[in-house]
PDB file of N, CA and C in Angstrom:
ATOM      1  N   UNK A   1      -7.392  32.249 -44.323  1.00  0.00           N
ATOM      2  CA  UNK A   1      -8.023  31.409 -43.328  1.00  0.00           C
ATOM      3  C   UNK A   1      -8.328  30.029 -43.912  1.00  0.00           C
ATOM      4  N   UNK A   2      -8.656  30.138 -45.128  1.00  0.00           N
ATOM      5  CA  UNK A   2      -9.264  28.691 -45.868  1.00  0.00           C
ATOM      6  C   UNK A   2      -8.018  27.922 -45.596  1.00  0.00           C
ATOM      7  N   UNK A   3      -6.426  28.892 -46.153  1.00  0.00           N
ATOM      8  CA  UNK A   3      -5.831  27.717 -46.030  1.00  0.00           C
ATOM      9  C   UNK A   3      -4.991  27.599 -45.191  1.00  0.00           C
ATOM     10  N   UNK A   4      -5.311  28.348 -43.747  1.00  0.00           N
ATOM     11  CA  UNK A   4      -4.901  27.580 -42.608  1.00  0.00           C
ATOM     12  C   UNK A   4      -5.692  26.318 -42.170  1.00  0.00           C
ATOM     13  N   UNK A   5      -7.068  26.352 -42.340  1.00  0.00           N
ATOM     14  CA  UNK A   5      -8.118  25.448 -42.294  1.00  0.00           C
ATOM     15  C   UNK A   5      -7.448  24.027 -42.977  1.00  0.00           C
ATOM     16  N   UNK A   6      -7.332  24.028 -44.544  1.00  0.00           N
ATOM     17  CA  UNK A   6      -6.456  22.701 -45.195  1.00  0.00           C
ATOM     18  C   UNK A   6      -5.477  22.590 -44.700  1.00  0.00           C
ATOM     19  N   UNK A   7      -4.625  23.606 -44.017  1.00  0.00           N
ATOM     20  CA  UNK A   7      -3.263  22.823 -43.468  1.00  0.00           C
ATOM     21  C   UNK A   7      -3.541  22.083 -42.300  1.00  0.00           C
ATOM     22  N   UNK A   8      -4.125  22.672 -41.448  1.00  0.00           N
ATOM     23  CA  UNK A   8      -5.029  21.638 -40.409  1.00  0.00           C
ATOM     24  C   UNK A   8      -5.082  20.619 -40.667  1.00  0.00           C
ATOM     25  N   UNK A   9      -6.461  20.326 -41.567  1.00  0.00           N
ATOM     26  CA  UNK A   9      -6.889  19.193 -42.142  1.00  0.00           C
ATOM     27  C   UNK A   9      -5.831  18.362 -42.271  1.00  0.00           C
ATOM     28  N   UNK A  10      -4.925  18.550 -43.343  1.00  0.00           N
ATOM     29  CA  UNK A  10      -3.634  18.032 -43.843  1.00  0.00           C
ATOM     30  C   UNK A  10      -3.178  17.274 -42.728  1.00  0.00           C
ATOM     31  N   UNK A  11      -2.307  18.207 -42.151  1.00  0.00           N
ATOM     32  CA  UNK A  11      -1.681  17.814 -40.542  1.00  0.00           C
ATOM     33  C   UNK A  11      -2.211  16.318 -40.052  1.00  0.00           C
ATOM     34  N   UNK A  12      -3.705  16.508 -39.549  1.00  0.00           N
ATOM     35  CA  UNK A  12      -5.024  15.641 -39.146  1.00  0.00           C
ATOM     36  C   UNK A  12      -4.645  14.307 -39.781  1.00  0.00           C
ATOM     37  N   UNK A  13      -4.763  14.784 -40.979  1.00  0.00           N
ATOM     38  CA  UNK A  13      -4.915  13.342 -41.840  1.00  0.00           C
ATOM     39  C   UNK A  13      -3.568  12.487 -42.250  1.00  0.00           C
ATOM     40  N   UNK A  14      -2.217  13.473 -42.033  1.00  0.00           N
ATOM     41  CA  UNK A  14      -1.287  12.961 -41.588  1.00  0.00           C
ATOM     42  C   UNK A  14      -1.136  11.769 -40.349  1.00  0.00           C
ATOM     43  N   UNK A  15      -1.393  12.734 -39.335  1.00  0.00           N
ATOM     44  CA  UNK A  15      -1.378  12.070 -38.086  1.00  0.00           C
ATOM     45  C   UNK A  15      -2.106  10.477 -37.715  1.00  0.00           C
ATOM     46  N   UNK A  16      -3.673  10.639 -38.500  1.00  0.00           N
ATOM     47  CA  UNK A  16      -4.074   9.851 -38.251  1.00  0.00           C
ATOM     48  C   UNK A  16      -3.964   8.394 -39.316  1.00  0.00           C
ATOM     49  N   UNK A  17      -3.720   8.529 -39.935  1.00  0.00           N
ATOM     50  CA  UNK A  17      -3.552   7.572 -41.255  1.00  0.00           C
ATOM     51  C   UNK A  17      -3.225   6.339 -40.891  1.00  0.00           C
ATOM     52  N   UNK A  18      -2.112   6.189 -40.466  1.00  0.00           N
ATOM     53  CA  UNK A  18      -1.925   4.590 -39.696  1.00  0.00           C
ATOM     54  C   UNK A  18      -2.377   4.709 -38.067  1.00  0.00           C
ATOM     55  N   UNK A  19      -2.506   3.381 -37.403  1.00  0.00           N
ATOM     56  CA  UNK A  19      -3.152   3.477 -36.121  1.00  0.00           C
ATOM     57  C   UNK A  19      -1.916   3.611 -35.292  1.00  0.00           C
ATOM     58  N   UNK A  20      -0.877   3.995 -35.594  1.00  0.00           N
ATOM     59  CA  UNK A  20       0.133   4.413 -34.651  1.00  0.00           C
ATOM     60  C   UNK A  20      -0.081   4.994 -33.509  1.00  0.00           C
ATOM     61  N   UNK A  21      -0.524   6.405 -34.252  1.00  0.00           N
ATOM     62  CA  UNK A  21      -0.551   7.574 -33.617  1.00  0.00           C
ATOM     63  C   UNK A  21      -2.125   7.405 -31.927  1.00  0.00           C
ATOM     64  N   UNK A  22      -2.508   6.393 -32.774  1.00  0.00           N
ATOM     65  CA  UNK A  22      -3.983   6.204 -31.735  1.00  0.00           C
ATOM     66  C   UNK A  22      -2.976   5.223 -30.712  1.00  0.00           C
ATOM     67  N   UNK A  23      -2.527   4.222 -31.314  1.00  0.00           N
ATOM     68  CA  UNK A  23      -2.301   3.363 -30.734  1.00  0.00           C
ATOM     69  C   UNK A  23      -1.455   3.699 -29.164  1.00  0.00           C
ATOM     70  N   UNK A  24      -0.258   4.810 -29.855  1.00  0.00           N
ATOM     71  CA  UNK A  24       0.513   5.892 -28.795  1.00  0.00           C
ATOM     72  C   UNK A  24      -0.348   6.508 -27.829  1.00  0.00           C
ATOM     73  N   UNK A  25      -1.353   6.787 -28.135  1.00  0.00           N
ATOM     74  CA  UNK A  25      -2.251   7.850 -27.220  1.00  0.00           C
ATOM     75  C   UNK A  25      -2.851   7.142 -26.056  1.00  0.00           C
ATOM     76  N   UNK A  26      -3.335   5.655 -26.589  1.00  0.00           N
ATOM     77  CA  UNK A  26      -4.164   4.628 -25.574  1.00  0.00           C
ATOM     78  C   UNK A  26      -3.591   3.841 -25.014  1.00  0.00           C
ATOM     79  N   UNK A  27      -2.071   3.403 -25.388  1.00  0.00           N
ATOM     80  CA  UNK A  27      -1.678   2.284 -24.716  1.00  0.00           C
ATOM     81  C   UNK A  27      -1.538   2.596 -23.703  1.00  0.00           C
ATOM     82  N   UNK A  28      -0.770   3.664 -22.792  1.00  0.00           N
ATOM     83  CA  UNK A  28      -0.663   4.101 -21.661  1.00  0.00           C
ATOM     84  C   UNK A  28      -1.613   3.799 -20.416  1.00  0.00           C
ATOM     85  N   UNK A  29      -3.248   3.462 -20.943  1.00  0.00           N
ATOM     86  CA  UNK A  29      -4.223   3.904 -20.384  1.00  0.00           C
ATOM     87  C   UNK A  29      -4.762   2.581 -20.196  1.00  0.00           C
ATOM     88  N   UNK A  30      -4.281   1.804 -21.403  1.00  0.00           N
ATOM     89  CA  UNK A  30      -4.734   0.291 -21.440  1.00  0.00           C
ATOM     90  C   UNK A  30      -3.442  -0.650 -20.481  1.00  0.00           C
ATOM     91  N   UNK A  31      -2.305   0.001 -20.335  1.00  0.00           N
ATOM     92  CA  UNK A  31      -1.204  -1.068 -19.725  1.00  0.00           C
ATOM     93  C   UNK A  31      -1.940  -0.307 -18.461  1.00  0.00           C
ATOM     94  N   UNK A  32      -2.049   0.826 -17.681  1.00  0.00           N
ATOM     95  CA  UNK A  32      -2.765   0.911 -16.492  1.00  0.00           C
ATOM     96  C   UNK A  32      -3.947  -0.036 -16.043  1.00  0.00           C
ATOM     97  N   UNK A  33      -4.395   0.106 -16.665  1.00  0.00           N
ATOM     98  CA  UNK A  33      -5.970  -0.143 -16.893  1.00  0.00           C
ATOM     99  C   UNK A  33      -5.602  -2.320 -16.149  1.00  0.00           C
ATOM    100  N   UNK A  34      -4.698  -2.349 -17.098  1.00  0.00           N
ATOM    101  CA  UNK A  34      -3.950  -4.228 -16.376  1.00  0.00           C
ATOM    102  C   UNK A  34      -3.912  -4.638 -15.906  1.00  0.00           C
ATOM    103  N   UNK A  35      -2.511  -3.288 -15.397  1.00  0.00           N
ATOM    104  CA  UNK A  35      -1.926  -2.953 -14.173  1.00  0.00           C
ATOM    105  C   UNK A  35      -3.221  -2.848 -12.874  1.00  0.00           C
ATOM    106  N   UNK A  36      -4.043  -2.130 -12.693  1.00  0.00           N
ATOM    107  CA  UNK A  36      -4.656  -2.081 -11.643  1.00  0.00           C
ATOM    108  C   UNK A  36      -5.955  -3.797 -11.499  1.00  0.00           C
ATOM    109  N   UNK A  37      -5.903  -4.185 -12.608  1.00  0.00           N
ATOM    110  CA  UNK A  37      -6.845  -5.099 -12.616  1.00  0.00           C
ATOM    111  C   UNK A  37      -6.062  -6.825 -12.373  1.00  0.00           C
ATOM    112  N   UNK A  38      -4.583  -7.137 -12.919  1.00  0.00           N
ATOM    113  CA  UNK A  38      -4.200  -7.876 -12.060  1.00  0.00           C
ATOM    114  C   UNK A  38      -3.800  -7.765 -11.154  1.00  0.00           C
ATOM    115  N   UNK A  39      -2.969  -6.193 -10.587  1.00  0.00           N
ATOM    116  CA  UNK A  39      -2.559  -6.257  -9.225  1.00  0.00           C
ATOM    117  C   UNK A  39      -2.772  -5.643  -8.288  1.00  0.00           C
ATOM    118  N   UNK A  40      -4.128  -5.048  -8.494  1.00  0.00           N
ATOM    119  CA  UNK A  40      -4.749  -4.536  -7.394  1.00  0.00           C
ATOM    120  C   UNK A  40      -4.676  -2.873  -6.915  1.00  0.00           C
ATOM    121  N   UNK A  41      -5.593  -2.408  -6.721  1.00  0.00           N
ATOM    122  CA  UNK A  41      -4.978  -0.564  -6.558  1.00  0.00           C
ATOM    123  C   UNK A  41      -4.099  -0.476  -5.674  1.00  0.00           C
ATOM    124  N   UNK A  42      -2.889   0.344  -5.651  1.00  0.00           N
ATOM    125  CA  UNK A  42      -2.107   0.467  -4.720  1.00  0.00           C
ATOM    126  C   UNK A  42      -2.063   0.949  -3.450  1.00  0.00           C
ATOM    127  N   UNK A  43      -3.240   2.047  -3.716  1.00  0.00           N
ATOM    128  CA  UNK A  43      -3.792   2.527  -2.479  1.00  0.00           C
ATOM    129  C   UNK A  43      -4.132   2.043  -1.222  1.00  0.00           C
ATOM    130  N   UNK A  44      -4.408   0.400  -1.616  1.00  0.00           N
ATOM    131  CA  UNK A  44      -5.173  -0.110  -0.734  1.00  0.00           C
ATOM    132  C   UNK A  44      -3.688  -0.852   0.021  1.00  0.00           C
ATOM    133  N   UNK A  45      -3.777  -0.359   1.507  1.00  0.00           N
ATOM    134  CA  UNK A  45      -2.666  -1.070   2.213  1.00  0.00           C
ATOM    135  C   UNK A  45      -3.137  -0.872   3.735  1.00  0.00           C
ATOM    136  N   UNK A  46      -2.849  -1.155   4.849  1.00  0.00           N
ATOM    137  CA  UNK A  46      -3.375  -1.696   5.551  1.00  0.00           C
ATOM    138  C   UNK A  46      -1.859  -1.374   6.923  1.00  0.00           C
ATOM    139  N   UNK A  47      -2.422  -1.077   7.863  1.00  0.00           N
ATOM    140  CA  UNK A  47      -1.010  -1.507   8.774  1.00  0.00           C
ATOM    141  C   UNK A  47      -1.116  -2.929   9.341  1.00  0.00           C
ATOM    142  N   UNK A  48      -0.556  -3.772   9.765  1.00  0.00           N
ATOM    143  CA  UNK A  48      -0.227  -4.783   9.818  1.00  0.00           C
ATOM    144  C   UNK A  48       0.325  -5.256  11.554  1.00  0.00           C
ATOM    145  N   UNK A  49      -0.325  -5.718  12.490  1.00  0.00           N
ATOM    146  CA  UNK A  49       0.009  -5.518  13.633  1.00  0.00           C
ATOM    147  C   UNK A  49       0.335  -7.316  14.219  1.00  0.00           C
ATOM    148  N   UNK A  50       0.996  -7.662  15.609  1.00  0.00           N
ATOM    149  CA  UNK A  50       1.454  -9.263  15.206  1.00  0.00           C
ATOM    150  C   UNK A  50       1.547  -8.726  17.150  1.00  0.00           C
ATOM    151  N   UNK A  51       0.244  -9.213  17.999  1.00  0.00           N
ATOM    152  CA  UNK A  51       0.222  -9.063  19.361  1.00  0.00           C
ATOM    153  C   UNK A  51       0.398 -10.479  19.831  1.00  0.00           C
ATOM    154  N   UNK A  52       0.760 -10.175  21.404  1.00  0.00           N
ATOM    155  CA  UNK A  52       1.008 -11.596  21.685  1.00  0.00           C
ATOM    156  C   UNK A  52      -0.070 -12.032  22.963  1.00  0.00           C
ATOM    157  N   UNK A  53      -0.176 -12.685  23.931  1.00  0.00           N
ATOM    158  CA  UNK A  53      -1.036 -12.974  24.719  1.00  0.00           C
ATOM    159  C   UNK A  53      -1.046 -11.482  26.084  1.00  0.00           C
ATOM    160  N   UNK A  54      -0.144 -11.156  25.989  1.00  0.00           N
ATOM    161  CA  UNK A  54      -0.389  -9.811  26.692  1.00  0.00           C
ATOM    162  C   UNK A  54      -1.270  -9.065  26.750  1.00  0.00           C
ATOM    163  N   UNK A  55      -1.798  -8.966  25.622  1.00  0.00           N
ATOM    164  CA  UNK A  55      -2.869  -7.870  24.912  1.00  0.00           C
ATOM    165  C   UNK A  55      -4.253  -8.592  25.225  1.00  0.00           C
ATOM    166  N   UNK A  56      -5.034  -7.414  26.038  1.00  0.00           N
ATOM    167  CA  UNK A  56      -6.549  -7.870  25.976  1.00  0.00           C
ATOM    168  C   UNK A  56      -7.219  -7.959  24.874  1.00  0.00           C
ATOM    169  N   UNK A  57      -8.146  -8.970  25.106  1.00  0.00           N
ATOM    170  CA  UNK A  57      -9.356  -9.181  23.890  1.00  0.00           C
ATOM    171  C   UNK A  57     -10.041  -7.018  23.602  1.00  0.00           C
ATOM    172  N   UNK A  58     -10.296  -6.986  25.159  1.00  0.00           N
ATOM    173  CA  UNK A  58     -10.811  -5.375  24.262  1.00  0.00           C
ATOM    174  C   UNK A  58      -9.719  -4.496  23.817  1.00  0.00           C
ATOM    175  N   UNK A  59      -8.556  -4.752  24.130  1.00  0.00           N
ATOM    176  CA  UNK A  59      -7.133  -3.364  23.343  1.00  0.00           C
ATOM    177  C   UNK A  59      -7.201  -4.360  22.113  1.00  0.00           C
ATOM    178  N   UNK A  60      -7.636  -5.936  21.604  1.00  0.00           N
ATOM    179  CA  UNK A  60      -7.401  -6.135  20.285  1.00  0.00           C
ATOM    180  C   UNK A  60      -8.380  -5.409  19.675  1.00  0.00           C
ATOM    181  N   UNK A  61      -9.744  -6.035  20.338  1.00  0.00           N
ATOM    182  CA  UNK A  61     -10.919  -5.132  19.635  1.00  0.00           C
ATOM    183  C   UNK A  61     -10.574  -3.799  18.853  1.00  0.00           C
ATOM    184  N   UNK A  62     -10.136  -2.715  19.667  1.00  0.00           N
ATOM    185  CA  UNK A  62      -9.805  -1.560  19.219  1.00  0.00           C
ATOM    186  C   UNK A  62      -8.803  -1.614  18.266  1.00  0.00           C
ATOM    187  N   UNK A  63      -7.517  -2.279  18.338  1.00  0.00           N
ATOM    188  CA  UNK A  63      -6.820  -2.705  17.116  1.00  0.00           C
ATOM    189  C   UNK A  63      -7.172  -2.964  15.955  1.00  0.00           C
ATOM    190  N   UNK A  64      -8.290  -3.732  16.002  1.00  0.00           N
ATOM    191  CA  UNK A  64      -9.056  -4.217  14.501  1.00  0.00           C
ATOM    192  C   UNK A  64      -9.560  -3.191  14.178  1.00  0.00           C
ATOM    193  N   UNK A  65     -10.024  -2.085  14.450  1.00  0.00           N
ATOM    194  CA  UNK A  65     -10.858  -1.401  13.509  1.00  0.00           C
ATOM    195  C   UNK A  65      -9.993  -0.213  12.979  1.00  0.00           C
ATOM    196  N   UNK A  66      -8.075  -0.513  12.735  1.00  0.00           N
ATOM    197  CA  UNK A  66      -7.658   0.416  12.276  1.00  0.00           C
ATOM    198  C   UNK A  66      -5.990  -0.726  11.945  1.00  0.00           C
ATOM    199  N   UNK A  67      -6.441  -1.780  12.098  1.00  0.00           N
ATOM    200  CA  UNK A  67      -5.683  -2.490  11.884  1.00  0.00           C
ATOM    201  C   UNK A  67      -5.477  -3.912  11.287  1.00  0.00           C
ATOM    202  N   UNK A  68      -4.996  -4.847  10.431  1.00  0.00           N
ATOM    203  CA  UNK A  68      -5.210  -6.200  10.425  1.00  0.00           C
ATOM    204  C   UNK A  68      -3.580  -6.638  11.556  1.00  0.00           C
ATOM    205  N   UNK A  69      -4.915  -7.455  12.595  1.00  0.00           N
ATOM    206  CA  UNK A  69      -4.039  -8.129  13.877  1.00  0.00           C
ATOM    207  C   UNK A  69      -4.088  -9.638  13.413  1.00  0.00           C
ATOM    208  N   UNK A  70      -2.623  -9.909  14.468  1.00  0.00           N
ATOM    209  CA  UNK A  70      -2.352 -11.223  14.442  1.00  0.00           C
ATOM    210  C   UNK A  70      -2.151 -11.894  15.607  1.00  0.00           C
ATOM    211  N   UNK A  71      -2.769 -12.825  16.312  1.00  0.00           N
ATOM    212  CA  UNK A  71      -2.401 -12.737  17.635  1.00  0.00           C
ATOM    213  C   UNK A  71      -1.438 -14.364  17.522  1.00  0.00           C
ATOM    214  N   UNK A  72      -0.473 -13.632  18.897  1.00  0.00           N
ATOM    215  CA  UNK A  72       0.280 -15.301  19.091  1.00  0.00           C
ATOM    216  C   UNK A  72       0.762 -15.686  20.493  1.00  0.00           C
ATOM    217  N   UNK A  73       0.471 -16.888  20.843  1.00  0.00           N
ATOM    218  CA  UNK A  73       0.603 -17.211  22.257  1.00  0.00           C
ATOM    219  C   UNK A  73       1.747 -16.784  23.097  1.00  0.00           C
ATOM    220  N   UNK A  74       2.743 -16.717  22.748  1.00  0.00           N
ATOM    221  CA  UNK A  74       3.928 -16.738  23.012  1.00  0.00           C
ATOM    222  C   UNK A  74       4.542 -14.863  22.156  1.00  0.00           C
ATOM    223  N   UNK A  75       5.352 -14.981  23.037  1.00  0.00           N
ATOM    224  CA  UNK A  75       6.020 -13.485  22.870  1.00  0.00           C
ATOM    225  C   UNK A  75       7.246 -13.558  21.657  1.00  0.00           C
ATOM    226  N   UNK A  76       7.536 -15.109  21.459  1.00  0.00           N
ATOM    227  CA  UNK A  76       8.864 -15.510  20.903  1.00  0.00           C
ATOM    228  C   UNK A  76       7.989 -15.725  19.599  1.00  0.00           C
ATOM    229  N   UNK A  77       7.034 -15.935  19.560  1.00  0.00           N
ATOM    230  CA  UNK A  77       6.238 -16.536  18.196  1.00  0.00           C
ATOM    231  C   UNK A  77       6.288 -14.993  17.302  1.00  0.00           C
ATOM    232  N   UNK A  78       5.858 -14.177  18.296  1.00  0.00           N
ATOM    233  CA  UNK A  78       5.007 -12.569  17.519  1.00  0.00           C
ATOM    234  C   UNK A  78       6.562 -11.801  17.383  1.00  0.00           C
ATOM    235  N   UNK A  79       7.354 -11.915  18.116  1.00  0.00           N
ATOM    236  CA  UNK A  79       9.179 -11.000  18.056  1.00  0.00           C
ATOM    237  C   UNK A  79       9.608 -11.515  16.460  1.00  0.00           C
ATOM    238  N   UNK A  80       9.411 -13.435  16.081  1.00  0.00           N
ATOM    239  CA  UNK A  80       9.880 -14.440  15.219  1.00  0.00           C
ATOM    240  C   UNK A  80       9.363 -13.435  13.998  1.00  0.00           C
ATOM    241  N   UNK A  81       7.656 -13.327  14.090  1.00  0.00           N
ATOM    242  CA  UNK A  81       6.782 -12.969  12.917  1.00  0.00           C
ATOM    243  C   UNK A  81       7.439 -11.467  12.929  1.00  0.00           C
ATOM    244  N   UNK A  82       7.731 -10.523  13.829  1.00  0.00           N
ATOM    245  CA  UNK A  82       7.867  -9.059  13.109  1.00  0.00           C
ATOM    246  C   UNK A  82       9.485  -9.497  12.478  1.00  0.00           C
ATOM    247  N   UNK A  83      10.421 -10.259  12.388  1.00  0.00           N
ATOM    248  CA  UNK A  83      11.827 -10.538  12.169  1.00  0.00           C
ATOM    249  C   UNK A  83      11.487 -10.747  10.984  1.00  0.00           C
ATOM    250  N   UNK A  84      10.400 -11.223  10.446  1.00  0.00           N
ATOM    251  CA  UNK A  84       9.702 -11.745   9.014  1.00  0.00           C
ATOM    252  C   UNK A  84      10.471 -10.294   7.714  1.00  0.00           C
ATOM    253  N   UNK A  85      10.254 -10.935   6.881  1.00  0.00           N
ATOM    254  CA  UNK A  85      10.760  -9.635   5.378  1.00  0.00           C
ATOM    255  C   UNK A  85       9.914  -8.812   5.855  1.00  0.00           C
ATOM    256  N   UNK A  86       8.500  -8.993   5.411  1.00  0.00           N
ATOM    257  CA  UNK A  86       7.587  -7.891   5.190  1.00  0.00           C
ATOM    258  C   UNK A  86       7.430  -7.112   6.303  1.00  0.00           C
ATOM    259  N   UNK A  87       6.523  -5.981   6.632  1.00  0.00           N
ATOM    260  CA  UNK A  87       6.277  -4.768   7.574  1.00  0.00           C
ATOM    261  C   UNK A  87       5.257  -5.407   8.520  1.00  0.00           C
ATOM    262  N   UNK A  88       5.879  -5.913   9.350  1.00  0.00           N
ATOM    263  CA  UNK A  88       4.892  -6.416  10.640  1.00  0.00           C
ATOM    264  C   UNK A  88       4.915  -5.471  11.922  1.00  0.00           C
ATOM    265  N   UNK A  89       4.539  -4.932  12.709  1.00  0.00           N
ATOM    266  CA  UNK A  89       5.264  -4.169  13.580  1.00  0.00           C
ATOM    267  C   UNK A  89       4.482  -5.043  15.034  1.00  0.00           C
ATOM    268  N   UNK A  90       5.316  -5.417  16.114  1.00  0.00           N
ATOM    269  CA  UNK A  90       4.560  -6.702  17.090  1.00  0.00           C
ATOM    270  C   UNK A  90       4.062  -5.065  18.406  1.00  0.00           C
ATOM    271  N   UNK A  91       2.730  -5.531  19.319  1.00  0.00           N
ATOM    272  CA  UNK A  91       2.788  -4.882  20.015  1.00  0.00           C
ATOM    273  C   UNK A  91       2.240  -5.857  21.377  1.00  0.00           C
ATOM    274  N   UNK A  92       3.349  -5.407  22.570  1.00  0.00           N
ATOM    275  CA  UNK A  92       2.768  -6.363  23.649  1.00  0.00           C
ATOM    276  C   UNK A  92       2.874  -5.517  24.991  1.00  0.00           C
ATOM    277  N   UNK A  93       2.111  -5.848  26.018  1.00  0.00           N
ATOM    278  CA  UNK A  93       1.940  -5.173  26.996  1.00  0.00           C
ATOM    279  C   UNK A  93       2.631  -4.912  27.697  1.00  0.00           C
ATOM    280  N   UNK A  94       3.860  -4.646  28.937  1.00  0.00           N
ATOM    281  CA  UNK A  94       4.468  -4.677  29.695  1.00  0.00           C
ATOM    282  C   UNK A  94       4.307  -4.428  30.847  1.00  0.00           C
ATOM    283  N   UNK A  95       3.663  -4.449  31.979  1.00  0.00           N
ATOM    284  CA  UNK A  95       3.669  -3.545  33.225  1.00  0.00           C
ATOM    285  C   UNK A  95       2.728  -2.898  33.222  1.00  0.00           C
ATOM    286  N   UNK A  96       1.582  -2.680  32.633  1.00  0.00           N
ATOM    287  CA  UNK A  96       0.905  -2.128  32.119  1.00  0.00           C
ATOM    288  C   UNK A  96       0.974  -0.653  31.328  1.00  0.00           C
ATOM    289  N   UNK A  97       2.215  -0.929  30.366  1.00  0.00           N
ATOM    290  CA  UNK A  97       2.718  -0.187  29.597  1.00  0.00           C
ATOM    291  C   UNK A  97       2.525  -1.225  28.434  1.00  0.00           C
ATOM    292  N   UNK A  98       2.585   0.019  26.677  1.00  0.00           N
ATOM    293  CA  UNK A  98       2.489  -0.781  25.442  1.00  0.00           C
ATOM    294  C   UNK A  98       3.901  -0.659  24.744  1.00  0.00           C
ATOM    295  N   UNK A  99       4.235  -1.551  24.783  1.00  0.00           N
ATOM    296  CA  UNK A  99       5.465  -1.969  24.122  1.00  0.00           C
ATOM    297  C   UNK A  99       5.319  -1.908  22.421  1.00  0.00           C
ATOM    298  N   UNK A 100       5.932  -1.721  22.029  1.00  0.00           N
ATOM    299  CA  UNK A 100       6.549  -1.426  20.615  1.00  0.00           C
ATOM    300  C   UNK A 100       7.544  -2.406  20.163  1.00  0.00           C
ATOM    301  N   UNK A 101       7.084  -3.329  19.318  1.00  0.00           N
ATOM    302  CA  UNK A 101       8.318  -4.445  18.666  1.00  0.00           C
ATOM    303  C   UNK A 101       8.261  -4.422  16.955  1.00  0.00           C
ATOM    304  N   UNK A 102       9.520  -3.702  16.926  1.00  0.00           N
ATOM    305  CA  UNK A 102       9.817  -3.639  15.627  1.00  0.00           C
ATOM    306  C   UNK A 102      10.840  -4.286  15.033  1.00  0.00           C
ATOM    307  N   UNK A 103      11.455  -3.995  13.483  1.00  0.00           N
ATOM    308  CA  UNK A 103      12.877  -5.045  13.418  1.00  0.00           C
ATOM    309  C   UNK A 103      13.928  -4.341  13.344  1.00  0.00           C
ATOM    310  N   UNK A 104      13.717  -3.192  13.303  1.00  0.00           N
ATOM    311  CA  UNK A 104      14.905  -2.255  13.645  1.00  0.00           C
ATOM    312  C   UNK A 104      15.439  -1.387  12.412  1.00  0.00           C
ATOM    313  N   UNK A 105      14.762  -1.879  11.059  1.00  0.00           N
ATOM    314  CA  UNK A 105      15.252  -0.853  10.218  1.00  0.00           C
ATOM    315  C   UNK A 105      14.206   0.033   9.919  1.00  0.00           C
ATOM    316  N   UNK A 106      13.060   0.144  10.537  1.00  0.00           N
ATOM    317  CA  UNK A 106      12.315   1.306  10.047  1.00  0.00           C
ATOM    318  C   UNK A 106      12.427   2.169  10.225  1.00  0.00           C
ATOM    319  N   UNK A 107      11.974   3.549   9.668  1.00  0.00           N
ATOM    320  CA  UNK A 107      11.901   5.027   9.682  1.00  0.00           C
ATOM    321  C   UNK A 107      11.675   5.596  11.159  1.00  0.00           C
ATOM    322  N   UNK A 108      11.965   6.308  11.678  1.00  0.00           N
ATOM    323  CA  UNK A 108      11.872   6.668  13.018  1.00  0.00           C
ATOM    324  C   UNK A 108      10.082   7.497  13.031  1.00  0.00           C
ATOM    325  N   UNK A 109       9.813   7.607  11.934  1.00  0.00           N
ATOM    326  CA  UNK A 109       8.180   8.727  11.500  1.00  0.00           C
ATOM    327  C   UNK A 109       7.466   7.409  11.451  1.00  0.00           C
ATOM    328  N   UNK A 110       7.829   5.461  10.991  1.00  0.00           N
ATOM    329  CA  UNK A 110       6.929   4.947  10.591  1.00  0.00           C
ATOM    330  C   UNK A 110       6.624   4.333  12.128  1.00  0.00           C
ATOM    331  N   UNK A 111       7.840   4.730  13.364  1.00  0.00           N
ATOM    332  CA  UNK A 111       7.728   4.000  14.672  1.00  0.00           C
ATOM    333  C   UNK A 111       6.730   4.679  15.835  1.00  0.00           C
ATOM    334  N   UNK A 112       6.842   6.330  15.272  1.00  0.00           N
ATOM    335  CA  UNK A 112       6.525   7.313  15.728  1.00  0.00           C
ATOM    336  C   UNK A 112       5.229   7.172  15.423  1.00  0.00           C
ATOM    337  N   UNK A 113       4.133   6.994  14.249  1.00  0.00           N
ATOM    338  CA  UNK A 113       3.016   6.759  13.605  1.00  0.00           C
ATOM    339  C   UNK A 113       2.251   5.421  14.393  1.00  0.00           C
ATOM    340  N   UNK A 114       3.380   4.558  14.541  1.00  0.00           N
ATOM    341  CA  UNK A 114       2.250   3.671  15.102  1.00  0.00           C
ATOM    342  C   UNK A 114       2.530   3.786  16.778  1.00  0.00           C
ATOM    343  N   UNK A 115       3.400   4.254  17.492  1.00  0.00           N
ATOM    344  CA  UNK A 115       2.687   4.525  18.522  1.00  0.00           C
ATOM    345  C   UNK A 115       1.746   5.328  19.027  1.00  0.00           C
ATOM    346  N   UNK A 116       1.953   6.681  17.895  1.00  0.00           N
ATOM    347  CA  UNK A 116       0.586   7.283  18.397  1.00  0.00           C
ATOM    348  C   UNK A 116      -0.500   6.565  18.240  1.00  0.00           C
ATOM    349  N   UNK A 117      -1.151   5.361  17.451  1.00  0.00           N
ATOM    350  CA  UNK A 117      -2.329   4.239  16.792  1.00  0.00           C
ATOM    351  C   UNK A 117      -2.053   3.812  18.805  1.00  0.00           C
TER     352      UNK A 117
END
């Protein structure tokens, strides 16, 4: 037993001798650690909505509290903004039906998701 105990030890004092072995263990934790502090937790995302004058002040109301809205006078302004790179999805009234304006390459689950919203 004693000298499984020194081989231990041994091992130990192998391992630790230069700061390599520490250095291996923490960097992982410290490039995260960066990572979340210049660019923000990833978690945090938001759906993204781009209405046009169709939409009442109270259907925006309700929008905002599960959404960041964008409103725009014109129907050609909010169609322009969802054509944009990023994930805009436009919503405008019709007939008193809610229209769905998307750009056409999304997931059929991410079109499906926001009409149930």
């Amino acid at each position: 037993m004693k000298a499984f105990l020194a081989s231990i030890r041994r091992e130990f004092a192998l391992i630790f001798r230069n700061g390599i072995t520490i250095f291996m263990v923490t960097a992982p934790a410290i490039l995260a650690l960066v990572f979340i502090l210049v660019f923000g937790a990833v978690n945090h995302s938001t759906l993204q909505l781009a209405i046009d004058s169709s939409v009442s002040a109270a259907e925006e109301e309700k929008l905002l509290l599960v959404a960041d809205v964008q409103r725009y006078d014109k129907t050609a302004d909010m169609e322009a903004r969802v054509r944009e790179t990023d994930a805009v999805v436009g919503v405008a009234v019709e007939n008193g039906r809610t229209r769905i304006v998307a750009e056409g390459n999304e997931d059929k689950a991410f079109i499906a998701g926001v009409q149930a919203i």
